[in-house]
N, C-alpha and C. Protein backbone atom coordinates (compact mmCIF):
# COMPACT_ATOMS: atom_id res chain seq x y z
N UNK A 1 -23.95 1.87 10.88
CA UNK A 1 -24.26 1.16 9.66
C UNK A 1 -23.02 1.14 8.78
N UNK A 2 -23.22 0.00 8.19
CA UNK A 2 -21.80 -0.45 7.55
C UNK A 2 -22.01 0.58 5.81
N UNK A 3 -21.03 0.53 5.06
CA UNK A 3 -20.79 1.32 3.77
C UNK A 3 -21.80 0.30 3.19
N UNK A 4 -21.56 -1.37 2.85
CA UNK A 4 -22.39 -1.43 2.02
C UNK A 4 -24.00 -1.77 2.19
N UNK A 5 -24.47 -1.28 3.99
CA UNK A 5 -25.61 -1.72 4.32
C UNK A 5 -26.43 -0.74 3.59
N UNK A 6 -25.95 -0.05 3.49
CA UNK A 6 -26.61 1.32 3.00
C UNK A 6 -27.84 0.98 1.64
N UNK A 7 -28.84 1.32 1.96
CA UNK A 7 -29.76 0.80 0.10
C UNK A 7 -29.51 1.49 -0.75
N UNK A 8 -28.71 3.00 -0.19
CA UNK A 8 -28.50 3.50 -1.46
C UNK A 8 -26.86 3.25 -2.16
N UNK A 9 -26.51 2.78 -1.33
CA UNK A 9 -25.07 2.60 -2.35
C UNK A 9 -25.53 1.12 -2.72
N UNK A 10 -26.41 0.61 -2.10
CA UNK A 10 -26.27 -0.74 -2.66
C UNK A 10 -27.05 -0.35 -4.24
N UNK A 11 -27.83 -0.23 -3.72
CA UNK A 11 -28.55 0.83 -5.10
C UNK A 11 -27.75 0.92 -6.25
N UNK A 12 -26.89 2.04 -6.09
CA UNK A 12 -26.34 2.54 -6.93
C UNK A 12 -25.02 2.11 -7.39
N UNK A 13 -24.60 0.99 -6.46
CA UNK A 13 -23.63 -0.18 -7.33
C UNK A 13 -24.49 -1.01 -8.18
N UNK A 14 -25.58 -1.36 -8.08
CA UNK A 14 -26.52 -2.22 -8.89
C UNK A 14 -26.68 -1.72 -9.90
N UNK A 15 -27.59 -0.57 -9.95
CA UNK A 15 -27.22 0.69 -11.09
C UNK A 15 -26.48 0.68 -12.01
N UNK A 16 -24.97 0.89 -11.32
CA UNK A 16 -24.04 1.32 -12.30
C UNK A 16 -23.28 -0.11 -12.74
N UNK A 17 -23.43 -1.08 -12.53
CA UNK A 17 -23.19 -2.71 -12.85
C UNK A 17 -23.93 -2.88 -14.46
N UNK A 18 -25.04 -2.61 -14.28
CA UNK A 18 -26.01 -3.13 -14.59
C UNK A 18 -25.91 -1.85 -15.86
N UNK A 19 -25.64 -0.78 -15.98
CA UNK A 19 -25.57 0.25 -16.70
C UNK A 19 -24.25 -0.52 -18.05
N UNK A 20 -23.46 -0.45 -17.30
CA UNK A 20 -22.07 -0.60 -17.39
C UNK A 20 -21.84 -1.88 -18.27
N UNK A 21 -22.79 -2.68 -18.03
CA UNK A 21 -23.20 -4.40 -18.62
C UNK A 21 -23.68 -3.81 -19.83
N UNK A 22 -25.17 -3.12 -19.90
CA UNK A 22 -25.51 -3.08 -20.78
C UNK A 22 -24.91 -2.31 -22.25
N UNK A 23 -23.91 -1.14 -20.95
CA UNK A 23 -23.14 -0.83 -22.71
C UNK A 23 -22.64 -1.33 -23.29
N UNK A 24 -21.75 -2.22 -22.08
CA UNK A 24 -20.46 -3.05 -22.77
C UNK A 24 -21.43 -3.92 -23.91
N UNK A 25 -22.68 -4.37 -23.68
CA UNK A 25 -22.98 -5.27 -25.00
C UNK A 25 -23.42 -4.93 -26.14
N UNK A 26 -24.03 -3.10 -25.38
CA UNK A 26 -24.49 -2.56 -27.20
C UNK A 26 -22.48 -1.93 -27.31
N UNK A 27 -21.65 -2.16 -27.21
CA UNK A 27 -20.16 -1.69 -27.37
C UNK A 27 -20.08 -2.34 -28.45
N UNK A 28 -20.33 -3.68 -28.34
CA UNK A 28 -19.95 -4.97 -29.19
C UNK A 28 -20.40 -4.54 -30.69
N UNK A 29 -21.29 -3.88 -31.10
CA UNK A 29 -21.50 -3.87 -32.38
C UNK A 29 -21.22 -2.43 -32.54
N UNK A 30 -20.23 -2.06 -32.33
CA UNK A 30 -19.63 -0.10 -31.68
C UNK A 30 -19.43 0.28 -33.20
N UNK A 31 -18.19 -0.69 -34.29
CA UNK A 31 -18.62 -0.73 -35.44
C UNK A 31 -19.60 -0.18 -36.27
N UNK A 32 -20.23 -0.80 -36.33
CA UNK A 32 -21.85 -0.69 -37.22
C UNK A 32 -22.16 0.73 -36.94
N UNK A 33 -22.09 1.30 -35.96
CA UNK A 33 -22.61 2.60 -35.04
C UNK A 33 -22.82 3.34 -36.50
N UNK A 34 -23.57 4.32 -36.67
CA UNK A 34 -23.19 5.81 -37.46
C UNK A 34 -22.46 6.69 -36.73
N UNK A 35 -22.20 7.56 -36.91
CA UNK A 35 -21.34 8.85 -36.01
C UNK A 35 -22.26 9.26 -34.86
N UNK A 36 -23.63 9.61 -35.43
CA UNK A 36 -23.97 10.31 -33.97
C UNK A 36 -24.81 9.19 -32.83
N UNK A 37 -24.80 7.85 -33.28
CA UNK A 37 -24.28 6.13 -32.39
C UNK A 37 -23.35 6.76 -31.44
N UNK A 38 -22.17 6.33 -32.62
CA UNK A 38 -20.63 6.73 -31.61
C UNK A 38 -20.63 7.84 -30.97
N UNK A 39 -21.25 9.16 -30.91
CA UNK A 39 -21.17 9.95 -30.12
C UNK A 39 -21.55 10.15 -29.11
N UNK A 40 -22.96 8.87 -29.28
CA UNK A 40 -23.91 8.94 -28.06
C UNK A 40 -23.60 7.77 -27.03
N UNK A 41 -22.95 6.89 -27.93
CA UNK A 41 -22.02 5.81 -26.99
C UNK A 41 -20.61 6.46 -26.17
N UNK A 42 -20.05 7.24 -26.86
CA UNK A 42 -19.22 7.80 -25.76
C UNK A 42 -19.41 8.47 -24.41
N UNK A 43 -20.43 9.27 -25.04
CA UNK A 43 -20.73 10.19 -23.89
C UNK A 43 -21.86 9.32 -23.08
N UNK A 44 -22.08 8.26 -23.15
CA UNK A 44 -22.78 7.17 -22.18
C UNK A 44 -21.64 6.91 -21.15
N UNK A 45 -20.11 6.32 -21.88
CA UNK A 45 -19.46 5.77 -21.69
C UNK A 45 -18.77 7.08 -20.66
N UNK A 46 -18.82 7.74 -20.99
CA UNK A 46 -18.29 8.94 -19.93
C UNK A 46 -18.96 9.28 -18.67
N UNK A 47 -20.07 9.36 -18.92
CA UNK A 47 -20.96 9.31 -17.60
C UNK A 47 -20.89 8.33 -16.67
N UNK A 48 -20.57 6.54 -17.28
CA UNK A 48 -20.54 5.70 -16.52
C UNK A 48 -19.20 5.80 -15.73
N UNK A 49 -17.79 6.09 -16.63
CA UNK A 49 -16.83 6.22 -15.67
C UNK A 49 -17.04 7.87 -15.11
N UNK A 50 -17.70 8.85 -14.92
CA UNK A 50 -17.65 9.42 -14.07
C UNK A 50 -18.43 8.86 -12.45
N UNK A 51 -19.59 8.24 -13.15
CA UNK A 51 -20.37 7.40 -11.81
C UNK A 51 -19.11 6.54 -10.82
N UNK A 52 -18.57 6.17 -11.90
CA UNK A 52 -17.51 4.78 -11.22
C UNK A 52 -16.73 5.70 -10.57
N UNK A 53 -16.22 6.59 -11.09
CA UNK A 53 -15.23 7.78 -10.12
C UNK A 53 -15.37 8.16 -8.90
N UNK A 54 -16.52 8.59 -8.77
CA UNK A 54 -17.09 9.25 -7.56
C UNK A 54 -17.76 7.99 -6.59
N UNK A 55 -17.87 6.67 -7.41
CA UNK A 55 -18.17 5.62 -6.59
C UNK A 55 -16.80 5.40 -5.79
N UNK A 56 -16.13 5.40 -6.27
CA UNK A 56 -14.78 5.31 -5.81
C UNK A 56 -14.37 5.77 -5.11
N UNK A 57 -14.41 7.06 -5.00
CA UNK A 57 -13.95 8.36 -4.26
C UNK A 57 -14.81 7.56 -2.75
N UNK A 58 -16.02 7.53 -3.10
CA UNK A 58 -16.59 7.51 -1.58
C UNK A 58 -16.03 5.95 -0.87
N UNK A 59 -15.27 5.09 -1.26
CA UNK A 59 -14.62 4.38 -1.31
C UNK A 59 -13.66 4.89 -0.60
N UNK A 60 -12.97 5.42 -1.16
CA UNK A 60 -11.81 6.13 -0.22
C UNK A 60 -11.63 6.88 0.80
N UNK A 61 -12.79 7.55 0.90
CA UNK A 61 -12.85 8.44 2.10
C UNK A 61 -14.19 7.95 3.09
N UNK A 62 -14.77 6.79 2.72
CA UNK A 62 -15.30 6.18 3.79
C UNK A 62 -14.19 5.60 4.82
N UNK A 63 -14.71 5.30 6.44
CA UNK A 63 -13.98 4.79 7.56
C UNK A 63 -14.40 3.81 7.48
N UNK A 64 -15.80 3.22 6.44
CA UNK A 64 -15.53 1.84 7.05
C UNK A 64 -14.92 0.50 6.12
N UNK A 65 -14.71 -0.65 7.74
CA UNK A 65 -13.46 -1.15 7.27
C UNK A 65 -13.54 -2.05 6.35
N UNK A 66 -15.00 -2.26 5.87
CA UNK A 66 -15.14 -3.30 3.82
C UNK A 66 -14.85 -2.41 2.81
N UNK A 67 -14.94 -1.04 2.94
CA UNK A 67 -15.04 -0.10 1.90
C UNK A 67 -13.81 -0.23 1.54
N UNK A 68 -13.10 -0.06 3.35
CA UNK A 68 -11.52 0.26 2.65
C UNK A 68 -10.78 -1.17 2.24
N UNK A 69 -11.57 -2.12 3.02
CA UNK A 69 -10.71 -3.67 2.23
C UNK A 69 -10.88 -3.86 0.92
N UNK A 70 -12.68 -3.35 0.22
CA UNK A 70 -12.48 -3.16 -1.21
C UNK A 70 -11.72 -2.29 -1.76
N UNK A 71 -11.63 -1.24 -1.60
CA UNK A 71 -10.88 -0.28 -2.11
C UNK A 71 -9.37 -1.01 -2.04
N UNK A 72 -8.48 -1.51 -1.23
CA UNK A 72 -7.51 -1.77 -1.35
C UNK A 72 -7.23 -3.67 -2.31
N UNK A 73 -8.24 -4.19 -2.62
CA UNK A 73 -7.72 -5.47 -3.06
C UNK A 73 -8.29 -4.61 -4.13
N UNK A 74 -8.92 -3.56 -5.03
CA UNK A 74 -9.26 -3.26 -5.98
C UNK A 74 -7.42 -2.56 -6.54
N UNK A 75 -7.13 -2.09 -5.37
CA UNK A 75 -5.61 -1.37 -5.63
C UNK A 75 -4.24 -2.58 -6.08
N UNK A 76 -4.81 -3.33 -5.30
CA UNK A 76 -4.02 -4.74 -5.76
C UNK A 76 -4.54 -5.72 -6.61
N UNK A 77 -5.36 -5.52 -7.23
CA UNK A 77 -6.07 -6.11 -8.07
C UNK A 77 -5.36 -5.86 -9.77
N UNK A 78 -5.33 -4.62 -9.41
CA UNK A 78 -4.79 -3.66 -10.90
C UNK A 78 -3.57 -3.19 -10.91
N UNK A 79 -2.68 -3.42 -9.18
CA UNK A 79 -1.38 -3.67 -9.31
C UNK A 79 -1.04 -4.58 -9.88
N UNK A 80 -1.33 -5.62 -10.16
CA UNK A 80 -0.77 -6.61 -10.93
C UNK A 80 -0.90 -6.41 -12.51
N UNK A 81 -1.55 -5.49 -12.52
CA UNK A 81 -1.11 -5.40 -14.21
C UNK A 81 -0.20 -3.76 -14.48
N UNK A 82 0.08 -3.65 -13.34
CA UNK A 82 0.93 -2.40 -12.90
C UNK A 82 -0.06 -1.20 -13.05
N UNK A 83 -0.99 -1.30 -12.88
CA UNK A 83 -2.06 -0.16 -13.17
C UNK A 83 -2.29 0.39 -11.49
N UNK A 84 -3.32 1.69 -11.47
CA UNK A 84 -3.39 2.05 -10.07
C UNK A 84 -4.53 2.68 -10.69
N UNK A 85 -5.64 3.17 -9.70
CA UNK A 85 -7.03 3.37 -9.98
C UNK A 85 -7.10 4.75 -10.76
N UNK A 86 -6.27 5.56 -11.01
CA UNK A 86 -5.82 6.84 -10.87
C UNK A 86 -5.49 6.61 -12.94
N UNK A 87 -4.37 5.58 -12.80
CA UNK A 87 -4.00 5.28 -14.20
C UNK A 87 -5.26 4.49 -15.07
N UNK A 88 -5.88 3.73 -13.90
CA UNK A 88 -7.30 2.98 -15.28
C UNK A 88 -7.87 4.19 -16.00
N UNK A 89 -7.98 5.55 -14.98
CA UNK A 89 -9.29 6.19 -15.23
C UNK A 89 -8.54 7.27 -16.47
N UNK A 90 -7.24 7.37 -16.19
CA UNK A 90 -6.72 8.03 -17.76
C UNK A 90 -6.67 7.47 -18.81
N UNK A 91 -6.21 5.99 -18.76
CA UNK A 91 -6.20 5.11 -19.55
C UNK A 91 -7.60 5.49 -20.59
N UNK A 92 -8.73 4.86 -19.85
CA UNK A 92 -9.88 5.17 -20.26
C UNK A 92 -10.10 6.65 -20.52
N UNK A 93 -9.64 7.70 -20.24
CA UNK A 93 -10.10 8.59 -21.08
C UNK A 93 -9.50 8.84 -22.34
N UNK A 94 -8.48 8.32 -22.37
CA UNK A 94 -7.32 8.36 -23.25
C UNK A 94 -8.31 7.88 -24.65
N UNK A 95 -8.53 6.49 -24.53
CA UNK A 95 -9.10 5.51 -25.11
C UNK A 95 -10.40 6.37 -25.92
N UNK A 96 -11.20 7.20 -25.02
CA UNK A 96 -12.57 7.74 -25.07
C UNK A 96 -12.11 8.78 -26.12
N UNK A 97 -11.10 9.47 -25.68
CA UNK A 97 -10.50 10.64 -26.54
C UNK A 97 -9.95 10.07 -28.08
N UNK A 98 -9.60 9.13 -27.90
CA UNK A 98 -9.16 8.75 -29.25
C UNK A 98 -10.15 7.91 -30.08
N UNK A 99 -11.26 7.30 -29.62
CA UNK A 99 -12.51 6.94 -30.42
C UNK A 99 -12.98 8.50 -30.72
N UNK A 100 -13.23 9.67 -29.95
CA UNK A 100 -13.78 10.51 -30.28
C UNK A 100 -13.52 11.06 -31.56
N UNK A 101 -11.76 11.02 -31.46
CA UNK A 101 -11.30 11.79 -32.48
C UNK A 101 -11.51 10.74 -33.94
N UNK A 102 -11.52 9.66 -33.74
CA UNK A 102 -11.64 8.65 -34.86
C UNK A 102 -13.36 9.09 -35.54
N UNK A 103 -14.00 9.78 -34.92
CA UNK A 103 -15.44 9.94 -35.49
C UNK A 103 -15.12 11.27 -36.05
N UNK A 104 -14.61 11.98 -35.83
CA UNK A 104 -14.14 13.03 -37.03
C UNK A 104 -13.32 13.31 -38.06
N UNK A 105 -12.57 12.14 -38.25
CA UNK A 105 -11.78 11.61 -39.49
C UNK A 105 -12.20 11.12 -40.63
């Protein structure tokens, strides 16, 4: 069986799509938030890129050969903005860390 025949990864890319959608649109009014909003939006936002992490991971250390063709046009995908999957995910914590700290100022 292939990586994405699987129901549960199909699953759980649907999941985390669909998770990931919905923050990004309550994100949009991130503003407005009160503090403990923004606190509870981060740590949403943390959970989802930890999901995406470990989605990833199994990405990488799967043998089979769509996992690894995604995994690699995802690597060239974000080479072009000179990024590598490794740098999005600091990037983004970076980002997470510095909204955090903006809610205690």
């Amino acid at each position: 069986m292939g990586f994405f025949d699987s129901d549960i990864v199909q699953q759980e890319a649907m999941q985390l799509f669909q998770d990931y959608q919905a923050l990004m649109q309550l994100g949009s009014d991130y503003g407005k938030f009160d503090r403990e909003g923004k606190k509870l939006f981060i740590e949403q936002m943390e959970s989802i890129m930890d999901r995406y992490r470990i989605f990833m991971k199994r990405f990488e250390l799967s043998e089979d050969f769509m996992a690894q063709m995604s995994m690699e046009q995802l690597k060239t995908h974000l080479g072009q903005f000179g990024m590598t999957p490794q740098k999005m995910f600091e990037q983004m914590n970076q980002t997470l860390e510095r909204m955090k700290s903006q809610i205690d100022t």
